[in-house]
Protein backbone atom coordinates (compact mmCIF):
# COMPACT_ATOMS: atom_id res chain seq x y z
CA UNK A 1 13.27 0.56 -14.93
CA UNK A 2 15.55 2.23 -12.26
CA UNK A 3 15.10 1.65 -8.47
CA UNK A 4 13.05 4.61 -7.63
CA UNK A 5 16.25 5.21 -4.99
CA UNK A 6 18.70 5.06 -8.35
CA UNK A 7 17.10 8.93 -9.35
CA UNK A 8 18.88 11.97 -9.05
CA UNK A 9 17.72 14.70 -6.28
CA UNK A 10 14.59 15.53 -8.72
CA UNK A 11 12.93 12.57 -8.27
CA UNK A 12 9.46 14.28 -7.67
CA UNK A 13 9.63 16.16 -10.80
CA UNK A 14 10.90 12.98 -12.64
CA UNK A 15 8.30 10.75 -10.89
CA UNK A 16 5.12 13.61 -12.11
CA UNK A 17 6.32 13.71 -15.44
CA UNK A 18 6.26 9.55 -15.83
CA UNK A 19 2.77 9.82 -13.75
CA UNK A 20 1.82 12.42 -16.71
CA UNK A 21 2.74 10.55 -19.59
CA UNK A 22 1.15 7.32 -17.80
CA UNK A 23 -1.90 9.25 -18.01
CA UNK A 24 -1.35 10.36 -21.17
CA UNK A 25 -0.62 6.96 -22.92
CA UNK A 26 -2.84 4.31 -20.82
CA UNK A 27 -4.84 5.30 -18.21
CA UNK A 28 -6.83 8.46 -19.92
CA UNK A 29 -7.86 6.62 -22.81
CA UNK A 30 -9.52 3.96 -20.77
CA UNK A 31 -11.64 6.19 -18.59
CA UNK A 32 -12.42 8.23 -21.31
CA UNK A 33 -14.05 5.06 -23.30
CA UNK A 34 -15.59 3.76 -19.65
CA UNK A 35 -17.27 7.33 -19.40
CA UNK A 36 -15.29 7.97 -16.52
CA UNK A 37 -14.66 11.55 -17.12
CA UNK A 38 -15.11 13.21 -13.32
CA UNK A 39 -15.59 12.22 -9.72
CA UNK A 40 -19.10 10.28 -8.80
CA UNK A 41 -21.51 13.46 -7.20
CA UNK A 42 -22.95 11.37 -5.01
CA UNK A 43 -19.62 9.30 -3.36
CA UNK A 44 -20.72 6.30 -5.32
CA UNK A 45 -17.34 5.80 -6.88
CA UNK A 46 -16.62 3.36 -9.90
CA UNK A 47 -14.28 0.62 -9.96
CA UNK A 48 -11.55 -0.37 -11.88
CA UNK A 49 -9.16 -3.31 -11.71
CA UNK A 50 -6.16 -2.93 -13.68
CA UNK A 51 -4.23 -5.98 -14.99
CA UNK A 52 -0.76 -4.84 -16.05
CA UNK A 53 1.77 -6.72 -17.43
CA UNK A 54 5.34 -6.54 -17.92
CA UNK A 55 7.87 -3.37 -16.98
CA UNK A 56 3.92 -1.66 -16.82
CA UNK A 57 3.49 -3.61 -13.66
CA UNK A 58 5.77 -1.63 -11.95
CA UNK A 59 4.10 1.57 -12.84
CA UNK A 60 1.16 3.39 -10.63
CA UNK A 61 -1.37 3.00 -13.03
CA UNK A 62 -3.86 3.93 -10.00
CA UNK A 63 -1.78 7.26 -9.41
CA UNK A 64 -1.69 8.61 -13.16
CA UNK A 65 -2.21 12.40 -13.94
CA UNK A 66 -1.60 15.89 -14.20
CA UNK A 67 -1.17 16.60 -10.29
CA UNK A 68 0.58 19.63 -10.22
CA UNK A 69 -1.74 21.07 -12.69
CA UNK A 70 -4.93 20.32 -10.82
CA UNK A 71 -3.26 21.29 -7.21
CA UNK A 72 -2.46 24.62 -8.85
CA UNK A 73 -5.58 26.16 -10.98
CA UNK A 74 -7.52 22.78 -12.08
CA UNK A 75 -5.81 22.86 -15.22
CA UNK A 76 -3.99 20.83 -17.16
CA UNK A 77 -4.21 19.33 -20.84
CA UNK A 78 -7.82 19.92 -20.22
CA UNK A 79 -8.64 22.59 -18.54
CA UNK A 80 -11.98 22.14 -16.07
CA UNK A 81 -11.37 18.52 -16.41
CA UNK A 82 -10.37 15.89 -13.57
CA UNK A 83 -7.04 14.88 -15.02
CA UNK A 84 -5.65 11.97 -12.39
CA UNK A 85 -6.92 8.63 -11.82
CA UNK A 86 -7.64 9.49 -8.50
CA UNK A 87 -10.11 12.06 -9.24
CA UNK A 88 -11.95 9.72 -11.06
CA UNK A 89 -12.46 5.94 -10.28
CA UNK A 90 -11.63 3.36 -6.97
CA UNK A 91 -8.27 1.27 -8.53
CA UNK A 92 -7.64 -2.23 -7.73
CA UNK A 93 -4.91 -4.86 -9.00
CA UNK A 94 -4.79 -8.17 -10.12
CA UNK A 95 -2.37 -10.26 -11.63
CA UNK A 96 -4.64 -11.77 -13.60
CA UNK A 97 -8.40 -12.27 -14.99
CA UNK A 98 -8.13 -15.49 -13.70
CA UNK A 99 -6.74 -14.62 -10.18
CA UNK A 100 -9.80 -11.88 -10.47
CA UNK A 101 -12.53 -14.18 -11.04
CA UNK A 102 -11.10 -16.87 -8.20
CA UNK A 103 -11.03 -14.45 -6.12
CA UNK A 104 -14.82 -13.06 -6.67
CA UNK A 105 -16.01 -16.93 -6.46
CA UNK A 106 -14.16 -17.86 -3.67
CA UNK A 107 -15.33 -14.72 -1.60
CA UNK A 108 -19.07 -15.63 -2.64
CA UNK A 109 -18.50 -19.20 -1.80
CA UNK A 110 -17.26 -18.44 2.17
CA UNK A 111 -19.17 -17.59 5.07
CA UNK A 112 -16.50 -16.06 6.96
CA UNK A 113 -16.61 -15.74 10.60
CA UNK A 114 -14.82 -12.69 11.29
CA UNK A 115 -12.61 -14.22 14.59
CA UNK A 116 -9.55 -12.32 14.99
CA UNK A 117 -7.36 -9.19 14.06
CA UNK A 118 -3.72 -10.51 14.22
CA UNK A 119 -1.73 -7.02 14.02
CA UNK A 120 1.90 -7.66 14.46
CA UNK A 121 4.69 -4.47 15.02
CA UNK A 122 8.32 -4.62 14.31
CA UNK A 123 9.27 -1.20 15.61
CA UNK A 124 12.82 -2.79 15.98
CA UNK A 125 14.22 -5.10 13.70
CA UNK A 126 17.83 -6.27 13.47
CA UNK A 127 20.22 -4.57 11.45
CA UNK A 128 17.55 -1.90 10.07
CA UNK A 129 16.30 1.07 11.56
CA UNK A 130 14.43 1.60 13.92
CA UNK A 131 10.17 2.91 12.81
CA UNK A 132 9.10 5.26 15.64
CA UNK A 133 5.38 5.06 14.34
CA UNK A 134 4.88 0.85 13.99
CA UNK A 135 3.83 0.58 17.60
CA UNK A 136 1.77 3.83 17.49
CA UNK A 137 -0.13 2.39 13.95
CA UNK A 138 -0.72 -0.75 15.56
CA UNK A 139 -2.26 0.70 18.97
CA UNK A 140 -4.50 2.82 16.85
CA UNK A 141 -5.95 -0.37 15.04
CA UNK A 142 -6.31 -1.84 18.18
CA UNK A 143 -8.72 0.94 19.42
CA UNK A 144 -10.38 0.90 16.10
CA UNK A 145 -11.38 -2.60 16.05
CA UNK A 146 -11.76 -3.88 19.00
CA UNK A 147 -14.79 -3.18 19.26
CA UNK A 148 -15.70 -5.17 16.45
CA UNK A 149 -13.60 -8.44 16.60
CA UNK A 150 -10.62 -9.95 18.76
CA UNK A 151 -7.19 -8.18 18.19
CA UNK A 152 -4.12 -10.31 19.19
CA UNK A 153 -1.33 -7.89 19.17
CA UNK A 154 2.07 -9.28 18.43
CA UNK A 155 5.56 -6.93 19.01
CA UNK A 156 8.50 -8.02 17.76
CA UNK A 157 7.62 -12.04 17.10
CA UNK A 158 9.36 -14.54 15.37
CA UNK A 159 8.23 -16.41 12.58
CA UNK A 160 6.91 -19.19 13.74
CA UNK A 161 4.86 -16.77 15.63
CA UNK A 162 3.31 -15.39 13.13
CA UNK A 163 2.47 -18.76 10.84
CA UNK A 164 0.58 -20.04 14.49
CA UNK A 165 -1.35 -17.07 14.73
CA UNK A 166 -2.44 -16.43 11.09
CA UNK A 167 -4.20 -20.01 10.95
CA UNK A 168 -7.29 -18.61 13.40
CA UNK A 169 -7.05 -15.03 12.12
CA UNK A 170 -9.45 -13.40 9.21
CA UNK A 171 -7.38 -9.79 9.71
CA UNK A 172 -3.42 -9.78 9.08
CA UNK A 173 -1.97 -6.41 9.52
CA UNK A 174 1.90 -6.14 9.64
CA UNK A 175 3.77 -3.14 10.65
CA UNK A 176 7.34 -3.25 9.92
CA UNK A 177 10.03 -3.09 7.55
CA UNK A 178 9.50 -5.52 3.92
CA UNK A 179 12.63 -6.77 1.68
CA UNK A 180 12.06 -7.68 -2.06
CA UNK A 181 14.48 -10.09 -3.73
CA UNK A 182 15.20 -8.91 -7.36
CA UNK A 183 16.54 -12.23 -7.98
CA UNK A 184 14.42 -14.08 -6.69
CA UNK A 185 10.60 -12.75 -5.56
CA UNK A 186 9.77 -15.99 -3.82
CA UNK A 187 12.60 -15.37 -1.60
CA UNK A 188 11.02 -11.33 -0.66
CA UNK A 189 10.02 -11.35 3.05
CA UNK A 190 8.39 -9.61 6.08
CA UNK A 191 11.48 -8.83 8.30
CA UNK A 192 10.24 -10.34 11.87
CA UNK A 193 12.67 -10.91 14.87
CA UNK A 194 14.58 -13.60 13.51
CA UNK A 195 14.86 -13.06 9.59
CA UNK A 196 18.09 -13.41 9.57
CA UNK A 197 18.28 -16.70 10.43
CA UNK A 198 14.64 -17.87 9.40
CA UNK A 199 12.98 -15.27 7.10
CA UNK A 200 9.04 -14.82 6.76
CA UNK A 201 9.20 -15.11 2.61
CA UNK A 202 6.98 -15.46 -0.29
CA UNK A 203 7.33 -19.15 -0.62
CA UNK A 204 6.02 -19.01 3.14
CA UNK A 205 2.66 -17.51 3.10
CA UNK A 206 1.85 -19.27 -0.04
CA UNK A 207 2.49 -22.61 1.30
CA UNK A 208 0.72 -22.01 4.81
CA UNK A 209 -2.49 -22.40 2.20
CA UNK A 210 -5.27 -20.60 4.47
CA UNK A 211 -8.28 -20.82 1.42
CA UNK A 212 -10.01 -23.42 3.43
CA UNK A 213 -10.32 -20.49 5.97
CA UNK A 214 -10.46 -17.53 3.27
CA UNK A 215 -9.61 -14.57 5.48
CA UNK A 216 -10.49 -11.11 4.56
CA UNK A 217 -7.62 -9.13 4.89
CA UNK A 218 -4.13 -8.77 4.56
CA UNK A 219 -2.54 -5.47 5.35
CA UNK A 220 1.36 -5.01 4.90
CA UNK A 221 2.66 -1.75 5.31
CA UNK A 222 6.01 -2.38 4.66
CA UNK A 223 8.15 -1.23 1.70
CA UNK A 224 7.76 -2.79 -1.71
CA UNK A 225 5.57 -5.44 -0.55
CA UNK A 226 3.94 -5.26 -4.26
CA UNK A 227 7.27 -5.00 -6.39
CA UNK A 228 8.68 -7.40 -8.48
CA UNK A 229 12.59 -5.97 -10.16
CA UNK A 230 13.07 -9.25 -11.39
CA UNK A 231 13.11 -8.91 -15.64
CA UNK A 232 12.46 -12.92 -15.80
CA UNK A 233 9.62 -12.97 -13.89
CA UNK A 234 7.91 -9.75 -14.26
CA UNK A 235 4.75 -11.35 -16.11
CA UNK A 236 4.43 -13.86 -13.12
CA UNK A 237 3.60 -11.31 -10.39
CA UNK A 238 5.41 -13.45 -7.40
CA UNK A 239 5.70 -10.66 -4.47
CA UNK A 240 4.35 -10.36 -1.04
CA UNK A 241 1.05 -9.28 -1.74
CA UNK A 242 0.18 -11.65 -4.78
CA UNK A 243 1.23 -14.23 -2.10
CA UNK A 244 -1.63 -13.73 0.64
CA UNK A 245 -3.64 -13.59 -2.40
CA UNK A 246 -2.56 -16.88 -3.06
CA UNK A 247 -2.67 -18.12 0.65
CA UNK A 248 -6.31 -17.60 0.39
CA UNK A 249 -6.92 -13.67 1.51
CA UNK A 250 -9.24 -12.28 -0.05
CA UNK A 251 -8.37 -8.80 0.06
CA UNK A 252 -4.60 -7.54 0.03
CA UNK A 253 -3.18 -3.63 1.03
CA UNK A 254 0.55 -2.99 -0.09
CA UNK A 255 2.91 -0.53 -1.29
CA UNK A 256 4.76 -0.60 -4.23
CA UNK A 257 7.90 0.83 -3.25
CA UNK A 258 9.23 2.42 0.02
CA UNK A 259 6.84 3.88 2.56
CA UNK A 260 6.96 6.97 5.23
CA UNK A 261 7.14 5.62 8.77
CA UNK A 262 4.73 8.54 10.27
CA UNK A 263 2.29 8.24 6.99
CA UNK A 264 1.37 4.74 7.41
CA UNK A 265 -0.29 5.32 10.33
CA UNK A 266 -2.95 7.90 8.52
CA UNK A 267 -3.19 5.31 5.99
CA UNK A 268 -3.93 2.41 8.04
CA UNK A 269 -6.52 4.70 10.20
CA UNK A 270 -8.29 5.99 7.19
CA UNK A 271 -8.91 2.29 5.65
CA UNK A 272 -9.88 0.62 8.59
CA UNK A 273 -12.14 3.30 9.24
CA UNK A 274 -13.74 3.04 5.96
CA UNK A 275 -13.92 -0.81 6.53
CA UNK A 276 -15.88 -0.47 9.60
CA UNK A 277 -17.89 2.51 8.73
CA UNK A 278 -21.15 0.99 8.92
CA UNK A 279 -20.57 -0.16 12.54
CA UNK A 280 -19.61 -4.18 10.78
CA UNK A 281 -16.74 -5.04 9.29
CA UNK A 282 -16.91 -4.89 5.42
CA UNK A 283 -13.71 -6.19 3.44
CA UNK A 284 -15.52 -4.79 0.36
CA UNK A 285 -14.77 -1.19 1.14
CA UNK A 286 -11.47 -1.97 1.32
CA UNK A 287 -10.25 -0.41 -1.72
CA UNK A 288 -12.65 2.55 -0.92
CA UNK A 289 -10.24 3.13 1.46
CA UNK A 290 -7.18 2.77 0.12
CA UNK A 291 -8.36 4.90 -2.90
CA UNK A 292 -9.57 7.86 0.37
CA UNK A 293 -6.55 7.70 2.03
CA UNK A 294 -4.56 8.37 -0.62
CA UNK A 295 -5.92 11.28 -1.39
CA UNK A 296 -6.19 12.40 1.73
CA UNK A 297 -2.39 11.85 2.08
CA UNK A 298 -1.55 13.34 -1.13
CA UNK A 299 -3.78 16.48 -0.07
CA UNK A 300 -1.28 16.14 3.60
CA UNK A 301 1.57 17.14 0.92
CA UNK A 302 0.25 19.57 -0.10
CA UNK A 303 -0.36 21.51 2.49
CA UNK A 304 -3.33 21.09 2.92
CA UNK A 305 -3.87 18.70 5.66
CA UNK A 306 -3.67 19.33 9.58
CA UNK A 307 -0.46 17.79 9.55
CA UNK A 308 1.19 19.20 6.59
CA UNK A 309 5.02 19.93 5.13
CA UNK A 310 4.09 23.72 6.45
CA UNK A 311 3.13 21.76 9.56
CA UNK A 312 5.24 19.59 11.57
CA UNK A 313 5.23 16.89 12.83
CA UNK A 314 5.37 15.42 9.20
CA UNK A 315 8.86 15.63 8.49
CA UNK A 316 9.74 13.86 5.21
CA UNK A 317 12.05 16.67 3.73
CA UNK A 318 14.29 16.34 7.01
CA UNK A 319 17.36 13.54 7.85
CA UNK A 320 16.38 10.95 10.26
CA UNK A 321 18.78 12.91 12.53
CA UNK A 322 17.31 16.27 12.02
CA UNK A 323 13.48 15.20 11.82
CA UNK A 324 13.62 12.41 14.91
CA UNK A 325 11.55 9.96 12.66
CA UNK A 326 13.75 7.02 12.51
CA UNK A 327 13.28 6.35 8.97
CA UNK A 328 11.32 4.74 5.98
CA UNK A 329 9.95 1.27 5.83
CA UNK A 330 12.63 -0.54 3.68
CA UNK A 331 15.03 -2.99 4.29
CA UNK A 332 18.13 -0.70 4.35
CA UNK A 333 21.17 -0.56 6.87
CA UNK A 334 21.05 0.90 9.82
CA UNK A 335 22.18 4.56 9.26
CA UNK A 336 20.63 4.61 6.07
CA UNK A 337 18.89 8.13 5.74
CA UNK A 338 16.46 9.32 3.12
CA UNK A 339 15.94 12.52 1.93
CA UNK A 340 12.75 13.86 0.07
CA UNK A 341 11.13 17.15 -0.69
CA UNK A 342 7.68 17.69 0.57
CA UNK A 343 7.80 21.02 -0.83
CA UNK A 344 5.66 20.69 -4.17
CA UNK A 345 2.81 21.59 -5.64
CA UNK A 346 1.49 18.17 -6.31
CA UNK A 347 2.39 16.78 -2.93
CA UNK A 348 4.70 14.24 -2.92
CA UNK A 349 3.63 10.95 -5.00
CA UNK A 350 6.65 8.80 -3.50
CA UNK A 351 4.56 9.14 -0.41
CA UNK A 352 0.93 9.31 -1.49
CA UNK A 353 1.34 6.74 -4.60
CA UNK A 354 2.65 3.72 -2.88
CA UNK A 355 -0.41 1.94 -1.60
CA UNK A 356 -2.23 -0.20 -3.14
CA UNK A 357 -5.27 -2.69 -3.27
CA UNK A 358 -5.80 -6.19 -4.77
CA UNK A 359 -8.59 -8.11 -4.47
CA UNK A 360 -12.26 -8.18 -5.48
């Protein structure tokens, strides 16, 4: 598997034809046994948690399908049919059945007092660039939730910081830029004020051991907080988000590769909104929303959204320098720019594709 930044300047098309043949091979066959066969008509959407292994971990399995096809006429290898995962069941991950069930027994176990919201923003981070929208996506939550449970709001912290205020918080939402290790996962981190000198890693949030606690939710929108490159250690699933899984969260949001600045922030307002829909907070619908936000994203770029490719402010096809954003949510250099074409029938699945759920 290439780094999904290794592709030539047709990475969309390249990207829907391996999200074609993923449907193809894997994911169509399974819904088609499970009877899954077209969207729920009364918003009562099934679930399915997918357990990949290998180079297949890598892959969207929740993003499969003939976009393009459907975007265009509803067509496709089956014509009338609902031909993308999306269209079809809620996705979750897990890295195994094992991990699954813990995590089921361990949420049923808990009476969770729902004390604090601990949403952190790294708009500026040393030696990266700079993310216009952090701030913005972290006031937002703050609105959203207040109202339902203490927010402590953390800008730029250290470390340290961050490990104090995660032992009396049941809500973890980081906003900033994310760094995977290929050589070694334990060693992939949350880039916080002072990572270069004392890095927020893997091996961190795993050993801060907050089951005794079992908090609801971990939110990191940050890139590739759910890859693992390394070859070795593909079947063992050690990345960011498996981590607060491990630390004792019971549900985990992440992306699998890099992330748009100004489209996190419609992500993370369309998930918490579906987590406090019913005027409580309900970790459960957490992958309800995950699932509705990415389509409502992918339906963004199309077009079809308020704020659209045809509809600045979304910029995506544009330079940092020519758009204003100041860039995606990976741990690149400063001056690192990223181009990619919003113009396309099936949106664009490097933006809409990345985020993902694991948990219960």
């Amino acid at each position: 598997m290439r780094s999904i930044h290794a592709l030539p300047l047709d990475v969309i098309r390249q990207l829907s034809r391996m999200l074609e043949w993923l449907w193809d091979v894997a994911v169509n066959p399974i819904l088609n046994e499970l009877k899954f066969s077209a969207p729920p008509l009364n918003d009562n959407w099934p679930r399915v948690w997918w357990i990949p292994t290998g180079q297949l971990s890598l892959l969207p399995l929740h993003a499969a399908g003939y976009h393009a096809q459907e975007a265009i006429s509803g067509s496709g290898p089956t014509p009338g049919k609902y031909n993308t995962t999306l269209d079809r069941v809620v996705s979750s991950y897990s890295s195994s059945i094992k991990a699954l069930l813990y995590s089921r027994q361990n949420s049923q176990a808990s009476k969770l007092g729902l004390d604090e919201a601990l949403l952190v923003s790294m708009d500026r981070t040393p030696g990266h660039p700079d993310l216009e929208y952090a701030a913005e996506e972290v006031n937002a939550l703050v609105s959203l939730l207040s109202s339902q449970i203490t927010t402590t709001k953390l800008e730029r912290p250290s470390k340290q910081a961050i490990l104090d205020s995660l032992k009396s918080c049941s809500i973890f939402h980081f906003a900033g830029h994310g760094e995977s290790n290929p050589s070694d996962p334990s060693k992939s981190s949350l880039l916080v004020s002072d990572w270069q000198e004392n890095p927020l890693t893997v091996d961190d949030l795993i050993e801060s051991d907050f089951r005794q606690q079992s908090p609801l939710l971990a939110y990191l929108s940050a890139c590739s907080t759910s890859n693992n490159s390394a070859k070795k250690l593909q079947d063992e699933a050690i990345h960011l988000v498996t981590a607060c899984q491990l630390a004792g969260f019971k549900h985990v949001v992440g992306s699998l590769w890099e992330v748009s600045d100004k489209y996190c922030v419609v992500a993370a307002e369309e998930i918490y909104k579906m987590i406090i829909e019913d005027g409580v907070i309900n970790g459960d619908k957490t992958a309800l929303g995950v699932h509705k936000a990415t389509r409502r994203i992918r339906e963004i770029t199309r077009g079809r959204g308020e704020d659209s490719p045809t509809n600045p402010p979304l910029t995506e096809g544009l330079s940092n320098e020519e758009s204003g954003a100041r860039g995606p949510r990976s741990a690149r250099p400063a001056g690192y720019q990223n181009r990619i074409d919003t113009n396309s029938e099936l949106g664009n699945p490097l933006i809409w594709a990345a985020y993902i759920h694991v948990g219960p």
